[in-house]
Every structure is written in C-alpha cells, then in structure tokens.
C-alpha atoms as a PDB file:
ATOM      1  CA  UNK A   1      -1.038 -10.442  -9.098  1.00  0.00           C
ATOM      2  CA  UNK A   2      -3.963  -9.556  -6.815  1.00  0.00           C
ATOM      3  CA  UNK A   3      -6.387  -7.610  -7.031  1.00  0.00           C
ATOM      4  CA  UNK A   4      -6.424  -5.130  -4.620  1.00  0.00           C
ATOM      5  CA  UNK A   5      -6.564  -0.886  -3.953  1.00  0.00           C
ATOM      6  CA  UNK A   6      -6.312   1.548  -1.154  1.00  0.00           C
ATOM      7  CA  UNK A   7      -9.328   3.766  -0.199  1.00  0.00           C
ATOM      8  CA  UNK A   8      -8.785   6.831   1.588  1.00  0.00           C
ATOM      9  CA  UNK A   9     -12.090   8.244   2.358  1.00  0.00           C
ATOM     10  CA  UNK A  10     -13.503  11.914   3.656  1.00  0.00           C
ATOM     11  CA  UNK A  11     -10.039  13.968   4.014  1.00  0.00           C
ATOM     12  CA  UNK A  12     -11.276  17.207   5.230  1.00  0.00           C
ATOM     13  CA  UNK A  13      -9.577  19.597   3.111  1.00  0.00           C
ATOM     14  CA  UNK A  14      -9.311  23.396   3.853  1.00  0.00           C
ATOM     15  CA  UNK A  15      -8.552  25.125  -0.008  1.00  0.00           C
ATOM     16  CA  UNK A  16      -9.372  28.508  -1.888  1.00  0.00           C
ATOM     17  CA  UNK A  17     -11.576  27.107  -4.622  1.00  0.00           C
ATOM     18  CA  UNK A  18     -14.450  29.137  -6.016  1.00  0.00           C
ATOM     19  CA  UNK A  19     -15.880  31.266  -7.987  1.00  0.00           C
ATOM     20  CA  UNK A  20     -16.629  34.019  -5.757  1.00  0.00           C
ATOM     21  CA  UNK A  21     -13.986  36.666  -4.459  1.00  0.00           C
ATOM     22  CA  UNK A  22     -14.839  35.657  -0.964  1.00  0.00           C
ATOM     23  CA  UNK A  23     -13.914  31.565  -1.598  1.00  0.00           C
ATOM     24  CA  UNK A  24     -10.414  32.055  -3.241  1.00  0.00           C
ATOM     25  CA  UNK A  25      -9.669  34.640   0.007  1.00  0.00           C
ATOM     26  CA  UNK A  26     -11.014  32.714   2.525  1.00  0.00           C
ATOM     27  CA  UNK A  27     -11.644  28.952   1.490  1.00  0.00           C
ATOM     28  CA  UNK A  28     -13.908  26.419   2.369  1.00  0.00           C
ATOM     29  CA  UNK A  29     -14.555  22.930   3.607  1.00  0.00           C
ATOM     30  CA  UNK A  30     -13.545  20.219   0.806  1.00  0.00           C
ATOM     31  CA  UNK A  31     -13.867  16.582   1.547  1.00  0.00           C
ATOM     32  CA  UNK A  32     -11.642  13.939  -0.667  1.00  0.00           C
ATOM     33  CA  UNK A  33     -12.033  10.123  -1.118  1.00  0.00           C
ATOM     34  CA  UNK A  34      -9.159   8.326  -2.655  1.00  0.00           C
ATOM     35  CA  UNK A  35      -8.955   5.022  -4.165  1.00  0.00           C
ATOM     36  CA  UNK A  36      -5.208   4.225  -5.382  1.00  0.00           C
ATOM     37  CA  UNK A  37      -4.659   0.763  -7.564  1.00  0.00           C
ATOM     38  CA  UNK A  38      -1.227  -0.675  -6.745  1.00  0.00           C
ATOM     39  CA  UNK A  39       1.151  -3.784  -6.375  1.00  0.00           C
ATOM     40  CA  UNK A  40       0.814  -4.237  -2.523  1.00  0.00           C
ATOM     41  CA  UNK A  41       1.871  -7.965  -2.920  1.00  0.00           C
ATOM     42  CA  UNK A  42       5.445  -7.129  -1.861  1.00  0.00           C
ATOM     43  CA  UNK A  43       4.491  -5.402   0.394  1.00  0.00           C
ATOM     44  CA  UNK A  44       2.085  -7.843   1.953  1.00  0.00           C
ATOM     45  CA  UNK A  45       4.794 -10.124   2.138  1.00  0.00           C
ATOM     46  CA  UNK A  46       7.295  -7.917   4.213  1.00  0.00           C
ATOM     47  CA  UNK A  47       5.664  -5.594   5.845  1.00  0.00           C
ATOM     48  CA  UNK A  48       7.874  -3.055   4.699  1.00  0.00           C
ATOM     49  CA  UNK A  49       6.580   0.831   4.047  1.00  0.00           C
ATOM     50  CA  UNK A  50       8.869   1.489   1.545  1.00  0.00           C
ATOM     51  CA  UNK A  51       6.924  -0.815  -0.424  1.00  0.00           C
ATOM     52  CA  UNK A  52       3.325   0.923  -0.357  1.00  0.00           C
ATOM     53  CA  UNK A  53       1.570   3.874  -0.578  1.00  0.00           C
ATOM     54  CA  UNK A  54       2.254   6.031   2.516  1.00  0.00           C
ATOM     55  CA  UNK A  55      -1.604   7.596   3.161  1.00  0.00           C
ATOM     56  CA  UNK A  56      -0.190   9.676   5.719  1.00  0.00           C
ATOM     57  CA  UNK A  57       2.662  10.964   3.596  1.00  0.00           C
ATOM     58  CA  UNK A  58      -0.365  11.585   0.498  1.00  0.00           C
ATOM     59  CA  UNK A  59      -2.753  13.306   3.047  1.00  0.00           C
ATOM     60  CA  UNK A  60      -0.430  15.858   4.036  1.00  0.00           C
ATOM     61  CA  UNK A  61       0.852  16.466   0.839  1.00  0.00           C
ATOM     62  CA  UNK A  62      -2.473  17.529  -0.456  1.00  0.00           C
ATOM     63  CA  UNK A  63      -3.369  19.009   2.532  1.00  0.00           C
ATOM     64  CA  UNK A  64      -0.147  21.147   2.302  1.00  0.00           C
ATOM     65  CA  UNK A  65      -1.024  22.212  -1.480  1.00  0.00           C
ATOM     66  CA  UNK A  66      -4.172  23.253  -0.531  1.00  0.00           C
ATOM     67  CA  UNK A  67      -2.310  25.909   1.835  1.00  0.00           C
ATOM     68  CA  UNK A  68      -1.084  28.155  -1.187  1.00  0.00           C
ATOM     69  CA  UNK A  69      -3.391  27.186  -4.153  1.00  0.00           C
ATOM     70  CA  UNK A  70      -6.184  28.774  -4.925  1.00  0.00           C
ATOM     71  CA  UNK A  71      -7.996  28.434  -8.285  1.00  0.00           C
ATOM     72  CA  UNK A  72     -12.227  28.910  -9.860  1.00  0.00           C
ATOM     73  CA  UNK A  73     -13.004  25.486 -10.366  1.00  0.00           C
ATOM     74  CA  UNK A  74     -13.574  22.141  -8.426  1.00  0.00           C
ATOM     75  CA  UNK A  75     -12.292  20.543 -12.060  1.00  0.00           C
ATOM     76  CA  UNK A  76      -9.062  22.397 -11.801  1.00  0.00           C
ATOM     77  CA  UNK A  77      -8.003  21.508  -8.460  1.00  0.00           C
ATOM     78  CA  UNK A  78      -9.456  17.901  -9.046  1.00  0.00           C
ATOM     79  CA  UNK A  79      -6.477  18.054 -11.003  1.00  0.00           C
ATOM     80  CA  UNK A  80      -4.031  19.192  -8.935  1.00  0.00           C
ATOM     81  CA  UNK A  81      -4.837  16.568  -6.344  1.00  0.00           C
ATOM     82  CA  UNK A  82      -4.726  13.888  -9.387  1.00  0.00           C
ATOM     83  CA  UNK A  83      -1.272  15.215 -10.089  1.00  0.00           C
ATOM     84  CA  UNK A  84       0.203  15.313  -6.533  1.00  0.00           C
ATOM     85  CA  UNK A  85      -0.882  11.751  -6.038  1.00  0.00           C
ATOM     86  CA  UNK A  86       0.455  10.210  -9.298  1.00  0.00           C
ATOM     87  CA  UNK A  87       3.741  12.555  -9.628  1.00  0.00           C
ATOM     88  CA  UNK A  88       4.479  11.347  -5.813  1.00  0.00           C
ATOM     89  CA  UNK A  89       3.263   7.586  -5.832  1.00  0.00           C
ATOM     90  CA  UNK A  90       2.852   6.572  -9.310  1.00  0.00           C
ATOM     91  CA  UNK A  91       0.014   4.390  -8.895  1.00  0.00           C
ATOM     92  CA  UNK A  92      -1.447   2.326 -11.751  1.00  0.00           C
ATOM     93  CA  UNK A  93      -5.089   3.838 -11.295  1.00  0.00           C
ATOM     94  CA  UNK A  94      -6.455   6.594  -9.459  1.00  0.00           C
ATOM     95  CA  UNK A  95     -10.165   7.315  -8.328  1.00  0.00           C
ATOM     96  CA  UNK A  96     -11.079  11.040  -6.586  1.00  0.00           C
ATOM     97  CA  UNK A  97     -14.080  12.054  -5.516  1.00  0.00           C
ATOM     98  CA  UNK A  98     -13.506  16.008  -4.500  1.00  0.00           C
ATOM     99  CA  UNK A  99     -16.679  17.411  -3.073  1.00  0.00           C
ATOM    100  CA  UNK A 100     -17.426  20.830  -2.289  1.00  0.00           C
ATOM    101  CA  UNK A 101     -19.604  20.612   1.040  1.00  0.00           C
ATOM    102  CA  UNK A 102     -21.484  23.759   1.197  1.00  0.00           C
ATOM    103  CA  UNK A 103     -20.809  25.906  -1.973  1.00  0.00           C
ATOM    104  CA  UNK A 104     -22.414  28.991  -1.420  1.00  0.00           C
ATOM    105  CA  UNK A 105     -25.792  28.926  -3.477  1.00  0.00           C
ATOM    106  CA  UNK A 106     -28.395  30.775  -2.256  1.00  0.00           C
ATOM    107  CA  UNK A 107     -31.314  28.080  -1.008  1.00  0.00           C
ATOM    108  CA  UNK A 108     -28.943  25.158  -1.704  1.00  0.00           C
ATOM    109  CA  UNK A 109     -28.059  22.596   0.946  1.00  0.00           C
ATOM    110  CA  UNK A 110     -26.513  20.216  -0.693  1.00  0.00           C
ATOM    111  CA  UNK A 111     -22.862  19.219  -1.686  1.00  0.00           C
ATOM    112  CA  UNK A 112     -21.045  19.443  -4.857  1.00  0.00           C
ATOM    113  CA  UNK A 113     -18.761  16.533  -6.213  1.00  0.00           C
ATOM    114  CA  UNK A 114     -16.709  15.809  -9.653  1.00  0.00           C
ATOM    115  CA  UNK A 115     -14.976  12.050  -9.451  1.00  0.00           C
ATOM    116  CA  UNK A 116     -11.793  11.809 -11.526  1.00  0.00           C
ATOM    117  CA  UNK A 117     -10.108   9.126 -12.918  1.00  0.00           C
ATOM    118  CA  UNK A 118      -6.610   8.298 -14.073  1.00  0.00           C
ATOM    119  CA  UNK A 119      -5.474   5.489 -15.969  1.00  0.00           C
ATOM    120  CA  UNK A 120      -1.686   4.435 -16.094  1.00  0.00           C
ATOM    121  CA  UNK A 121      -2.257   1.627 -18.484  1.00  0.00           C
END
C-alpha cells in the first residue's frame, strides 16, 4: 500500500467557542488544518469519488456543526470536529490543528492552537 494522506489546510471556521458569555453568543474566527490517512490507491486507479475522501463534503459538514454548537473549550470542540470526520469518513488516522485566531486576552496578539490526533489502528 502507499503511503499517502490528505491535507486540508486553514478552513475558516465561524463557531461559539469560549469562555466568555460574549464568544458562545456571538462566535469567532477558527481556522482548521486537516490531515486524513487513507487507502487512496483505488482510488488513484479509477478516478472514482466514491472511493476517497470528499474534502468538500468534510468542509461543509464541519462548517455546518459549527452553526448550532457552541461549547467553553477549544479541547471540546477539537473533539467534535475529530468525531464528524471519523464517524463520516472513517479514516485510518486523523491530524487537527484547531486554532483560535484572536481569543480575546487583553494585550495578546497571538493565536491559540490544540492539534489532535486519532489513531484507528
């Protein structure tokens, strides 16, 4: 088998994640990379979509969820997103990076990540 994966990289994400009040009413920016670890051999072969991973279909899946979640914590819905993608495509290994662009810290500019990992074997 090769040795191969899909990477899916800065999905802007609108979702209610946050601690404060104002984050789980309004939401924020959210940026995801995804890196899915498959058997694209067959599909290599044929050309076929039925034999992949759909990015389009997974991008507006999560973007979709995003719409009525809302939850404190980047690890939580890190989680979510790790379930949507392996409930839908069942990949053998999953990589997220979920990053927070501008939490709201006072005289803090930076970003705020948390990279998952899921394992199927």
């Amino acid at each position: 088998m090769e040795g191969s994966f899909l990477e899916i990289k800065d999905i802007k994400i609108w979702a209610r994640v946050g601690v404060l009040k104002e984050e789980r009413k309004f939401g924020q920016l959210f940026s995801l990379d995804v890196s899915l670890w498959s058997d694209f051999s067959e599909c290599s072969k044929t050309d076929d979509l039925n034999l992949t991973i759909d990015y389009s279909v997974l991008i507006n899946d999560i973007k979709d969820h995003s719409r009525s979640f809302s939850c404190f914590t980047i690890e939580t819905y890190s989680y979510e997103i790790l379930k949507i993608i392996n409930d839908k495509f069942y990949p053998k290994r999953i990589k997220i990076k979920l990053t927070k662009c501008r939490p709201p810290i006072a005289g803090f500019t930076g970003e705020v990540s948390i990279i998952r990992f899921f394992n199927r074997e």
